[in-house]
Protein backbone atom coordinates (compact mmCIF):
# COMPACT_ATOMS: atom_id res chain seq x y z
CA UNK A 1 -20.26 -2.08 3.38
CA UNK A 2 -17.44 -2.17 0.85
CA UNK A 3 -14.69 -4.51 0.28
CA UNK A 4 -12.21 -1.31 1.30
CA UNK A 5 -14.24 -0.38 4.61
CA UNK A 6 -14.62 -4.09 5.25
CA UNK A 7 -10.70 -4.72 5.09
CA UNK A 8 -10.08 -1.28 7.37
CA UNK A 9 -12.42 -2.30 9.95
CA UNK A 10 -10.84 -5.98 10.33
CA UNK A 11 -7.13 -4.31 10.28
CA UNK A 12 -8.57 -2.10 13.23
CA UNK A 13 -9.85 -5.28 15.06
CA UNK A 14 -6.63 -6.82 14.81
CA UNK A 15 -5.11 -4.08 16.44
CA UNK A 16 -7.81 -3.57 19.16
CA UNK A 17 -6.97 -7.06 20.02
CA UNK A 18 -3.19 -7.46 19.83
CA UNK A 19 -1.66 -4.25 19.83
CA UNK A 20 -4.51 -1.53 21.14
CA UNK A 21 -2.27 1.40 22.08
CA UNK A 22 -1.82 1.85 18.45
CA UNK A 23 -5.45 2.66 17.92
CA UNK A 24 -5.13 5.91 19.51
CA UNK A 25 -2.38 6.98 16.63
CA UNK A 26 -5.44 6.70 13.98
CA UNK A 27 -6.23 10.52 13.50
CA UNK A 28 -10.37 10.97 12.96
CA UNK A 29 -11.50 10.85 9.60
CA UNK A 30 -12.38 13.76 7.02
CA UNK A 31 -15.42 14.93 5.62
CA UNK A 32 -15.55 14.72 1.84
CA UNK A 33 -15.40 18.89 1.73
CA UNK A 34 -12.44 18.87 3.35
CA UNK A 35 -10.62 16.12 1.22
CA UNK A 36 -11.92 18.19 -2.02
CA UNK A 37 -10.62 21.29 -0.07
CA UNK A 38 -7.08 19.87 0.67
CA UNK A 39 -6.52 18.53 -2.76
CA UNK A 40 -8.38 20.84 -5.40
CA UNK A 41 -5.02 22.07 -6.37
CA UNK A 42 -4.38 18.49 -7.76
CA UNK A 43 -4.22 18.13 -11.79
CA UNK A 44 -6.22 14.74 -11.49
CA UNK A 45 -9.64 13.66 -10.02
CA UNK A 46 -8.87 11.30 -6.34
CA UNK A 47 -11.04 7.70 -6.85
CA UNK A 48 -13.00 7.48 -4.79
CA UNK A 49 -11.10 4.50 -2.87
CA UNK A 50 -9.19 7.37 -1.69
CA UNK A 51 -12.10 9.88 -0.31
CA UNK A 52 -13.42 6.56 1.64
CA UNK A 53 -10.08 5.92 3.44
CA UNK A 54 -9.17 9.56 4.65
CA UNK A 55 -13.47 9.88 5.64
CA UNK A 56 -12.49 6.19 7.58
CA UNK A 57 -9.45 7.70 9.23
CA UNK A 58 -7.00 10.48 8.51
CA UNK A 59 -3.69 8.46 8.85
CA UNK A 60 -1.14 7.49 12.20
CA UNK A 61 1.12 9.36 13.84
CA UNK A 62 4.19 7.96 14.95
CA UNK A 63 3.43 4.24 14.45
CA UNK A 64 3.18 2.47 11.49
CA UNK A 65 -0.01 0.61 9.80
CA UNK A 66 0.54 -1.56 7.30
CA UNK A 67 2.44 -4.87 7.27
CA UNK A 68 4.38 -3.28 10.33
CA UNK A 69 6.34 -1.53 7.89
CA UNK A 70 3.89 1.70 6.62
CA UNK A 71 2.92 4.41 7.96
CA UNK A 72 -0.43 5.49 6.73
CA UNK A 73 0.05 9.20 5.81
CA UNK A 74 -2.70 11.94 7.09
CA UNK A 75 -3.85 14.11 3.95
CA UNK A 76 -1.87 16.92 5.17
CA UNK A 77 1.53 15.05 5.15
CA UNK A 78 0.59 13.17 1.74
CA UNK A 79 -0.16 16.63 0.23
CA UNK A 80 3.52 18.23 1.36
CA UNK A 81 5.14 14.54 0.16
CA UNK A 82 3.31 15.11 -3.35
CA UNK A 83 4.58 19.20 -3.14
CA UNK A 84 8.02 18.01 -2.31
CA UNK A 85 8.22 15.29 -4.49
CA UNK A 86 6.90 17.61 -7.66
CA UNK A 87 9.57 20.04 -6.85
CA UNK A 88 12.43 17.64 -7.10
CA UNK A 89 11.63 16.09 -10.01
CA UNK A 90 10.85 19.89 -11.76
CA UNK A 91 14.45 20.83 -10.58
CA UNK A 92 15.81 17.55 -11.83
CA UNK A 93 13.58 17.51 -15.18
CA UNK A 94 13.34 13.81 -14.79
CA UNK A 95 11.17 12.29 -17.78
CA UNK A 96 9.20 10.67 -14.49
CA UNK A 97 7.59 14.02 -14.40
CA UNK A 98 4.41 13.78 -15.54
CA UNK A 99 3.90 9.86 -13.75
CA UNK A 100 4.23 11.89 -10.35
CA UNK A 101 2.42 14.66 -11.25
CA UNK A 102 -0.22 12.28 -11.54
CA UNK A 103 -0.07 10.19 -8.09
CA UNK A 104 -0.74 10.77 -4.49
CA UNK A 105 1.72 9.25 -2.10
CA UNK A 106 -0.62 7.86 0.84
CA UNK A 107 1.71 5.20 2.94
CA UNK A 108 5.05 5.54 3.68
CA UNK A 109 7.98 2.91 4.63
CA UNK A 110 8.65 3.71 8.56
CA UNK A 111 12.80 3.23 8.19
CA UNK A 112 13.13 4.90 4.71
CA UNK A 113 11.21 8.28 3.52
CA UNK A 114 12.17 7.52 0.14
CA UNK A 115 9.80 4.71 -0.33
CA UNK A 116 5.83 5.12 -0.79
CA UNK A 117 2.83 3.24 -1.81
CA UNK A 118 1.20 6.06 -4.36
CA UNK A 119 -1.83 6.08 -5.79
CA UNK A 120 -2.18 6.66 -9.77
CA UNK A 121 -5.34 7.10 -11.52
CA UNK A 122 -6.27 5.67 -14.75
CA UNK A 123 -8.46 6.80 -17.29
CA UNK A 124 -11.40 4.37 -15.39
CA UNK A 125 -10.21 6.65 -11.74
CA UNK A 126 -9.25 3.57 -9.91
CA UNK A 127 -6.68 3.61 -7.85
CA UNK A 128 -3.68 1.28 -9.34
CA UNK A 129 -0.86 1.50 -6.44
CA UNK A 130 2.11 2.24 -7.81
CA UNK A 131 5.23 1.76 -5.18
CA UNK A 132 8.27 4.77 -5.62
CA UNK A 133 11.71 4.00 -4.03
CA UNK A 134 13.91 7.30 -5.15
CA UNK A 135 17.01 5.12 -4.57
CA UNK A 136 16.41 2.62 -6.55
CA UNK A 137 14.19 4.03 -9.23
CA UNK A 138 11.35 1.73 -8.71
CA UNK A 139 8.38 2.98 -10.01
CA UNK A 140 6.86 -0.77 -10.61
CA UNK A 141 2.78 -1.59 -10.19
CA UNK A 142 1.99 -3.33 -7.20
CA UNK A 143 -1.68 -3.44 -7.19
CA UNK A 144 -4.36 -3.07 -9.94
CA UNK A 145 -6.15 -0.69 -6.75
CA UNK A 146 -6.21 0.29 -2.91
CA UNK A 147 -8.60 -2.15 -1.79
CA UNK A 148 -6.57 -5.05 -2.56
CA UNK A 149 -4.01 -3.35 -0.44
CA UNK A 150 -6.29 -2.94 2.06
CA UNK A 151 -7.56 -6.64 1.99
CA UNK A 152 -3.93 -8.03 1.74
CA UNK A 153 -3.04 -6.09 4.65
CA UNK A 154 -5.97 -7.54 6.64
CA UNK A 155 -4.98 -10.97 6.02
CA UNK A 156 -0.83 -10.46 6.32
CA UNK A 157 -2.48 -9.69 9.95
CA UNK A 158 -4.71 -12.53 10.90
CA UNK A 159 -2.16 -14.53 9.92
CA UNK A 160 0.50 -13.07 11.80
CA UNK A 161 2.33 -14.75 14.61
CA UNK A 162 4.12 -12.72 17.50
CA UNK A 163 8.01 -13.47 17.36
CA UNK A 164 9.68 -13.23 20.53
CA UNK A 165 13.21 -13.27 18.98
CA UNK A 166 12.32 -10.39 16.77
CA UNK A 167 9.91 -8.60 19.43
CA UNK A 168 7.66 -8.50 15.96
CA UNK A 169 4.52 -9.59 14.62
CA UNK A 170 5.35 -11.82 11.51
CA UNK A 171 3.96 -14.45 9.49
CA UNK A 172 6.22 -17.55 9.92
CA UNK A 173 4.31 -19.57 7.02
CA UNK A 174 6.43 -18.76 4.25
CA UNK A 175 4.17 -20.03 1.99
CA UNK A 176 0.77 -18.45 3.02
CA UNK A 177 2.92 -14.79 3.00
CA UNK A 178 3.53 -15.92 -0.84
CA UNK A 179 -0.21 -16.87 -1.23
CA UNK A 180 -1.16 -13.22 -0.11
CA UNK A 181 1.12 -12.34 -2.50
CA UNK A 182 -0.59 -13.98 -5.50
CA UNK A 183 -4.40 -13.54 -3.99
CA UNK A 184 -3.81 -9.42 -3.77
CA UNK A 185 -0.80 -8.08 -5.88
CA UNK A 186 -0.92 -7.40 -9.69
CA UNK A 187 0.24 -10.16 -11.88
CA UNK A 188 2.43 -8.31 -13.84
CA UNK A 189 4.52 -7.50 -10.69
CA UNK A 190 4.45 -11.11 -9.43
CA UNK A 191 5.65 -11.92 -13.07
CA UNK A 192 8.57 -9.00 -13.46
CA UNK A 193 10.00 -10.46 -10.22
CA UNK A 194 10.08 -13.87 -11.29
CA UNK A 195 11.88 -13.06 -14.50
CA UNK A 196 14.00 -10.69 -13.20
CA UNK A 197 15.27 -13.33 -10.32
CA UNK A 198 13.84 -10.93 -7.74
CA UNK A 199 15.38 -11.95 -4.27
CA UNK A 200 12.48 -13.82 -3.31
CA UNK A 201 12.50 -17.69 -1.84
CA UNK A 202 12.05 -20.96 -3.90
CA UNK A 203 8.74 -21.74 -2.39
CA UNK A 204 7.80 -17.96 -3.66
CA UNK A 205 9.06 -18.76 -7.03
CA UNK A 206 7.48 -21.55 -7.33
CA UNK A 207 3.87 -20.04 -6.48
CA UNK A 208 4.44 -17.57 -8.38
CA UNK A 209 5.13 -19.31 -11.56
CA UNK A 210 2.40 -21.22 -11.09
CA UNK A 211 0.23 -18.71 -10.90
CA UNK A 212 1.70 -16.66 -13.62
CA UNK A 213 1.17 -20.08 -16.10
CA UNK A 214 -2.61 -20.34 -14.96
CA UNK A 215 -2.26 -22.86 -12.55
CA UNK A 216 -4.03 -21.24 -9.63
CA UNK A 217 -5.80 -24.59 -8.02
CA UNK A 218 -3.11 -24.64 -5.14
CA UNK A 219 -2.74 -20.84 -4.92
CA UNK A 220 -5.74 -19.64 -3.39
CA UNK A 221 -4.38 -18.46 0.05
């Protein structure tokens, strides 16, 4: 079993357990021929990451997924984002051009449309995540590929706590949400946002210098 399929399959558990009606959302998978079928029009090769999620499940409907804030996208609706997406930025002639011509939105922030976790092949065809928020112009790296999202996810969940304030699942440990942070998301985005003064806590900053200066003995979450 993979590291990917591993990290799906415990995120599934989780919800089996604590919130089970969700399950249901969690459209069947896809057969390889009918991922190649839905995106042959593409002008880039999908890692294989990618086939392995849609065959595991072919997105939610109506709920989100993902750190209770993404909805994972069915291939359909990922395909008409990319479509859409393309023909904005044609109209527009935005120098982002050929970056989006060469990603594949696949989860999408439940409050705001504008914001997606895309996936961007390199030369290797792994799967480097790549977030886009259109209203802020945020195009930054988040992960060097899907399965760290995947795993990240699956811990941000056994971790979790149910807040009765916020009617939420949450993880009160600020620091253990920070030590996700440095165990799954690229470096060089943990480093922009501690040079930029990114509106993250202390305790965050602190971890994440640490980490970024090779001290990783008291980081490993």
């Amino acid at each position: 079993m993979s590291e990917l399929t591993e990290g799906l399959k415990r995120i599934h558990t989780w919800f089996t357990n604590n919130i089970p009606e969700r399950i249901s959302c969690l459209a069947p998978g896809l057969s390889r021929e009918d991922i190649e079928q839905s995106t042959t029009f593409l002008p880039f090769k999908l890692p294989e990451e990618v086939y392995e999620l849609y065959q595991w499940r072919n997105g939610s409907s109506g709920y989100d997924f993902l750190f209770e804030n993404y909805e994972f996208m069915s291939l359909n609706a990922a395909v008409n984002a990319y479509r859409e997406q393309m023909g904005e930025i044609r109209y527009h002639e935005r120098e982002e051009a050929y970056w989006f011509e060469h990603s594949l939105p696949i989860f999408q922030l439940w409050c705001n449309g504008g914001v997606l976790y895309t996936v961007v092949p390199n030369a290797q065809r792994n799967s480097i995540i790549r977030i886009y928020d259109s209203e802020c112009n945020d195009y930054s790296l988040r992960y060097d590929n899907l399965t760290n999202l995947i795993l990240h996810g699956a811990d941000w969940y056994e971790a979790a706590y149910f807040v009765e304030k916020e009617k939420a699942w949450d993880i009160i440990n600020e620091e253990m949400n920070c030590l996700l942070d440095v165990k799954y998301m690229a470096r060089d985005y943990l480093a922009n946002s501690t040079q930029k003064g990114a509106a993250v806590s202390r305790i965050c900053q602190e971890i994440y210098q640490r980490y970024i200066n090779g001290d990783i003995s008291s980081t490993n979450a």
